[in-house]
C-alpha atoms as a PDB file:
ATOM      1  CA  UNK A   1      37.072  42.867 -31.781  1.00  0.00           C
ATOM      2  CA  UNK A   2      39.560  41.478 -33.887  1.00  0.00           C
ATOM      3  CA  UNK A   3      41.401  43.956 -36.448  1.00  0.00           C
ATOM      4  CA  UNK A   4      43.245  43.837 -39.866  1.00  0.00           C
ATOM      5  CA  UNK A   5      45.824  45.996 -40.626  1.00  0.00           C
ATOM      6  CA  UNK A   6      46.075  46.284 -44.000  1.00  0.00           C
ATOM      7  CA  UNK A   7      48.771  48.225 -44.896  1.00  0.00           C
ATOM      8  CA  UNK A   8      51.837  48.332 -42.831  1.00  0.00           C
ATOM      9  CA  UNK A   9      55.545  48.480 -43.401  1.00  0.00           C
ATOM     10  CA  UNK A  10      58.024  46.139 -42.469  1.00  0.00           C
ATOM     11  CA  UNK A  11      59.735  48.316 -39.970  1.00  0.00           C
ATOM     12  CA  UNK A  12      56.510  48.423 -37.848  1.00  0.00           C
ATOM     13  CA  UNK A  13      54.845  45.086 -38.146  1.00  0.00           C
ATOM     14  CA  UNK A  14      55.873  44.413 -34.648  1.00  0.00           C
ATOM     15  CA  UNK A  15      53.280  46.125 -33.387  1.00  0.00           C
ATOM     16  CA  UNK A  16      50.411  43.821 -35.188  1.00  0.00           C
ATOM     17  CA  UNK A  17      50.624  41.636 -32.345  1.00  0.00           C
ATOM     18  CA  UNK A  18      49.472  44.610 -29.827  1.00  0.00           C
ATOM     19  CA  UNK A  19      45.707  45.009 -28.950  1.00  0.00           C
ATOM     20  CA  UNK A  20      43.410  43.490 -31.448  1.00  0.00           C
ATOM     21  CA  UNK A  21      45.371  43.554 -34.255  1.00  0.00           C
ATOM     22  CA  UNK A  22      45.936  39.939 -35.611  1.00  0.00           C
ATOM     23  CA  UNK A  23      46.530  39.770 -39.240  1.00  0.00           C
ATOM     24  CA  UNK A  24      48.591  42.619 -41.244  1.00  0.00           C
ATOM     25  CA  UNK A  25      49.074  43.193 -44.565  1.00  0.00           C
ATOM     26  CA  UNK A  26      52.906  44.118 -45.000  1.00  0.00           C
ATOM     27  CA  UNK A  27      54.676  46.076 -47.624  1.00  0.00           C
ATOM     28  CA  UNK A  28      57.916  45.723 -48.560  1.00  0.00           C
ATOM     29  CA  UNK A  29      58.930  49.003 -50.138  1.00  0.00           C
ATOM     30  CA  UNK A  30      62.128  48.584 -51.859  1.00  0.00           C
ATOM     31  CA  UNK A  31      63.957  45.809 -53.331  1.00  0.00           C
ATOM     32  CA  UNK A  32      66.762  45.323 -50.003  1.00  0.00           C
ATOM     33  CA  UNK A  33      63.257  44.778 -48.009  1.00  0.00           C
ATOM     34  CA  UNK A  34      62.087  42.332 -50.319  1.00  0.00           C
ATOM     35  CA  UNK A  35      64.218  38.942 -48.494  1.00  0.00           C
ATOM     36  CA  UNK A  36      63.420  40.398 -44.826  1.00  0.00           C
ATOM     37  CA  UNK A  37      59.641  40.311 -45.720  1.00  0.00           C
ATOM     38  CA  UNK A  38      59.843  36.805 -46.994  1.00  0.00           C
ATOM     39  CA  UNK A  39      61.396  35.538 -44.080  1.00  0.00           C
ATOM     40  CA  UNK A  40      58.876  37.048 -41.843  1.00  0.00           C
ATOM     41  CA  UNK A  41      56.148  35.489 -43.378  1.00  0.00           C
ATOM     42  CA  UNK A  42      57.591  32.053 -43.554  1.00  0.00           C
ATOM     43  CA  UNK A  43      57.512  32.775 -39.527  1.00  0.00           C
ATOM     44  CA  UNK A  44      54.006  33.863 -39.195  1.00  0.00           C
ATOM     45  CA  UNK A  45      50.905  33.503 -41.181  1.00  0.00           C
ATOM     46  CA  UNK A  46      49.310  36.191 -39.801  1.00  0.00           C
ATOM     47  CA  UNK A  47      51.355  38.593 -42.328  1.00  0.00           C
ATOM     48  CA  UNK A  48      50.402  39.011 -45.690  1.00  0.00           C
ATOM     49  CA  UNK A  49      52.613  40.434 -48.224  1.00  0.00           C
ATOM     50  CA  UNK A  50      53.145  43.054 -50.706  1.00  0.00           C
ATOM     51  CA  UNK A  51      56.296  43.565 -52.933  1.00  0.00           C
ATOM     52  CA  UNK A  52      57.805  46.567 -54.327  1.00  0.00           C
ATOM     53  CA  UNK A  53      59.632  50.071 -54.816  1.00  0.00           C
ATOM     54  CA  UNK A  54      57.577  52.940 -53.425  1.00  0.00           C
ATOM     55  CA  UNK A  55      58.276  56.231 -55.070  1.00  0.00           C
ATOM     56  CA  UNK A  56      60.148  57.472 -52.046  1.00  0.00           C
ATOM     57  CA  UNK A  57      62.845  55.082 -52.739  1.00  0.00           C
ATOM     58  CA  UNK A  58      63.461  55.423 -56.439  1.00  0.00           C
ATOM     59  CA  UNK A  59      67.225  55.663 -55.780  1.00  0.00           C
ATOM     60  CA  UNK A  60      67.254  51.721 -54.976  1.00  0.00           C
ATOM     61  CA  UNK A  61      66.064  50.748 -58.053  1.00  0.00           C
ATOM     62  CA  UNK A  62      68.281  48.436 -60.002  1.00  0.00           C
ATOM     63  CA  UNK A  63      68.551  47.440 -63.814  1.00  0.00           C
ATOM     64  CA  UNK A  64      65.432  44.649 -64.262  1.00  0.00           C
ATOM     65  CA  UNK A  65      63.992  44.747 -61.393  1.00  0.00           C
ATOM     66  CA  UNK A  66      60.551  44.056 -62.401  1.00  0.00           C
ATOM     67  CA  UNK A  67      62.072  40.747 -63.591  1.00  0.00           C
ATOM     68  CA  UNK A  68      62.824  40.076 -59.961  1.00  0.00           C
ATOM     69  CA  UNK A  69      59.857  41.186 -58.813  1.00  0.00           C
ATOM     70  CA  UNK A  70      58.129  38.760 -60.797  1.00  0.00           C
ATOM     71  CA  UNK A  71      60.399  36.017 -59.877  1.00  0.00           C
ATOM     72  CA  UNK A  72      59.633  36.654 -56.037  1.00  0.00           C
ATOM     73  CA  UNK A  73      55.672  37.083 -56.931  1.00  0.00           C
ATOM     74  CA  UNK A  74      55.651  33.680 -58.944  1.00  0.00           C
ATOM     75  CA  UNK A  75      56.887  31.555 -56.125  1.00  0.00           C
ATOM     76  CA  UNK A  76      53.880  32.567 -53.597  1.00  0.00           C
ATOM     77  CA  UNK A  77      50.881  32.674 -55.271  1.00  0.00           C
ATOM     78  CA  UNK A  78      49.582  35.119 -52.068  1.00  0.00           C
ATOM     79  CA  UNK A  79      52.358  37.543 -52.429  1.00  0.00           C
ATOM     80  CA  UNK A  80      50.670  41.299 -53.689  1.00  0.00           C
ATOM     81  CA  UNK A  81      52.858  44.151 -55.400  1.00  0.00           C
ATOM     82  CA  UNK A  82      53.100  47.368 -53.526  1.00  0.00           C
ATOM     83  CA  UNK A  83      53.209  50.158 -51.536  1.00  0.00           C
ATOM     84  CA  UNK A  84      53.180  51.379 -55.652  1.00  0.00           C
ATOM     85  CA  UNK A  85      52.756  54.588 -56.865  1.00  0.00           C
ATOM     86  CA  UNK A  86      52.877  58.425 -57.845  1.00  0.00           C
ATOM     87  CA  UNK A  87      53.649  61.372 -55.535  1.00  0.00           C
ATOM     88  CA  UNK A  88      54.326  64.341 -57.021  1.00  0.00           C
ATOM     89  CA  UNK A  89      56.175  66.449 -54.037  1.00  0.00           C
ATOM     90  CA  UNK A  90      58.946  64.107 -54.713  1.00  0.00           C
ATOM     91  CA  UNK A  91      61.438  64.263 -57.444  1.00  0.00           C
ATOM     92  CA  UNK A  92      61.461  62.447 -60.587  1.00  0.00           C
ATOM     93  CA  UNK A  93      57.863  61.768 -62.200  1.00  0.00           C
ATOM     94  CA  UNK A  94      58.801  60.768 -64.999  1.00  0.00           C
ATOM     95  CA  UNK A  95      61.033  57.883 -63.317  1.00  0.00           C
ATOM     96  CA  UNK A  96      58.470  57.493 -60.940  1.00  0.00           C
ATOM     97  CA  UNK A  97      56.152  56.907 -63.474  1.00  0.00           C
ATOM     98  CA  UNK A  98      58.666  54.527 -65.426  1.00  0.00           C
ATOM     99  CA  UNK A  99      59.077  52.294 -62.398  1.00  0.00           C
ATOM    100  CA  UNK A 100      55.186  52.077 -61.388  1.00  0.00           C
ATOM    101  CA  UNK A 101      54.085  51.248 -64.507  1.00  0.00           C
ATOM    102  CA  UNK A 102      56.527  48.407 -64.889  1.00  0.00           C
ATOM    103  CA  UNK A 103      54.942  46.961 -61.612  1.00  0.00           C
ATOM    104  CA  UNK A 104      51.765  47.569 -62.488  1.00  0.00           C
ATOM    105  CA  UNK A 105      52.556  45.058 -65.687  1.00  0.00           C
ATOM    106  CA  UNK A 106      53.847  42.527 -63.279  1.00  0.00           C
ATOM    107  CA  UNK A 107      50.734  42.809 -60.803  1.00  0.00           C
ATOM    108  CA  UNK A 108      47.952  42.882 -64.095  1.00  0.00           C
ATOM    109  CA  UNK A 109      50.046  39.581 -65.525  1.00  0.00           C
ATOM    110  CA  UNK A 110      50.047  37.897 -62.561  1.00  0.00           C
ATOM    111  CA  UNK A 111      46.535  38.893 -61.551  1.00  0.00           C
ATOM    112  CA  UNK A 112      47.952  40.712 -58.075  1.00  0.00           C
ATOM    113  CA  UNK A 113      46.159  43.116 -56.060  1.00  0.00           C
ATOM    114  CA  UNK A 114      48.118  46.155 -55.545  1.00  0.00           C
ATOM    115  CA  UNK A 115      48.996  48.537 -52.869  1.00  0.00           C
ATOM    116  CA  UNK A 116      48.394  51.632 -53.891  1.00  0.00           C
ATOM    117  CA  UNK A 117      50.477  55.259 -52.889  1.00  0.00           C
ATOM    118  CA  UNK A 118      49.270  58.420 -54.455  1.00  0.00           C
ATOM    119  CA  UNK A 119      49.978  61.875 -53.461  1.00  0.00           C
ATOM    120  CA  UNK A 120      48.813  64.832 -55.653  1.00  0.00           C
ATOM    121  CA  UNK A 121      48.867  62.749 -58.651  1.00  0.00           C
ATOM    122  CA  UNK A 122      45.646  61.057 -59.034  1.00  0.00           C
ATOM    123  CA  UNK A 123      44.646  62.384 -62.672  1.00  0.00           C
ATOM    124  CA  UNK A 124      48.389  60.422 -63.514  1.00  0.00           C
ATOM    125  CA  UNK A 125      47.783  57.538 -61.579  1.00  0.00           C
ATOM    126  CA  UNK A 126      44.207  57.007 -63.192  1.00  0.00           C
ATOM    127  CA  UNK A 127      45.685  57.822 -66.354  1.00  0.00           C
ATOM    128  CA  UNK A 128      48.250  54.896 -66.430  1.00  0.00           C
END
């Protein structure tokens, strides 16, 4: 049987070649990621991925990023926006809310499917 993974991280796609697993979809959660995930896909079309700043890693995010994010999603028309989202045993909701919003606009101009990450905070998340 072959498998998808689909979701991953980019500090354990190694593994997708083990067993059955032969196509991954790989997300890139936070802006320093976003150039390491590129180059791995250029290397193998098995991975698939997804761009953005989870809310674990709020404290990377950097004045217009969405603008990048755009930028990056523009030049692959494949590339998805995520691990995105709301978890509310971390710090900051409003900021996390803020930041996942402005990817969401990127991901609903661009027509993007989005990885989704929600902990505790689905009434927000279906909200937005």
């Amino acid at each position: 049987m072959k498998i998808i993974d689909a979701h991953t991280h980019i500090d354990y796609i190694s593994h997708k070649h083990q067993d059955d697993v032969f196509e991954s979809i790989c997300c890139a959660t936070n802006e320093s990621q976003w150039i390491d995930l590129v180059n791995i896909i250029k290397n193998d079309n098995a991975v698939y991925g997804a761009f953005g700043i989870h809310p674990w890693y709020l404290d990377s995010v950097k004045p217009e990023f969405d603008e990048r994010l755009e930028e990056l999603l523009l030049n692959n028309d494949s590339y998805m926006v995520g691990e995105i989202g709301l978890d509310k045993y971390k710090p900051y909701l409003d900021k996390q809310i803020n930041v996942f919003e402005k990817q969401l606009k990127v991901a609903v101009k661009l027509h993007r499917a989005v990885v989704l990450h929600c902990v505790g905070a689905w009434d927000k998340v279906l909200n937005i």
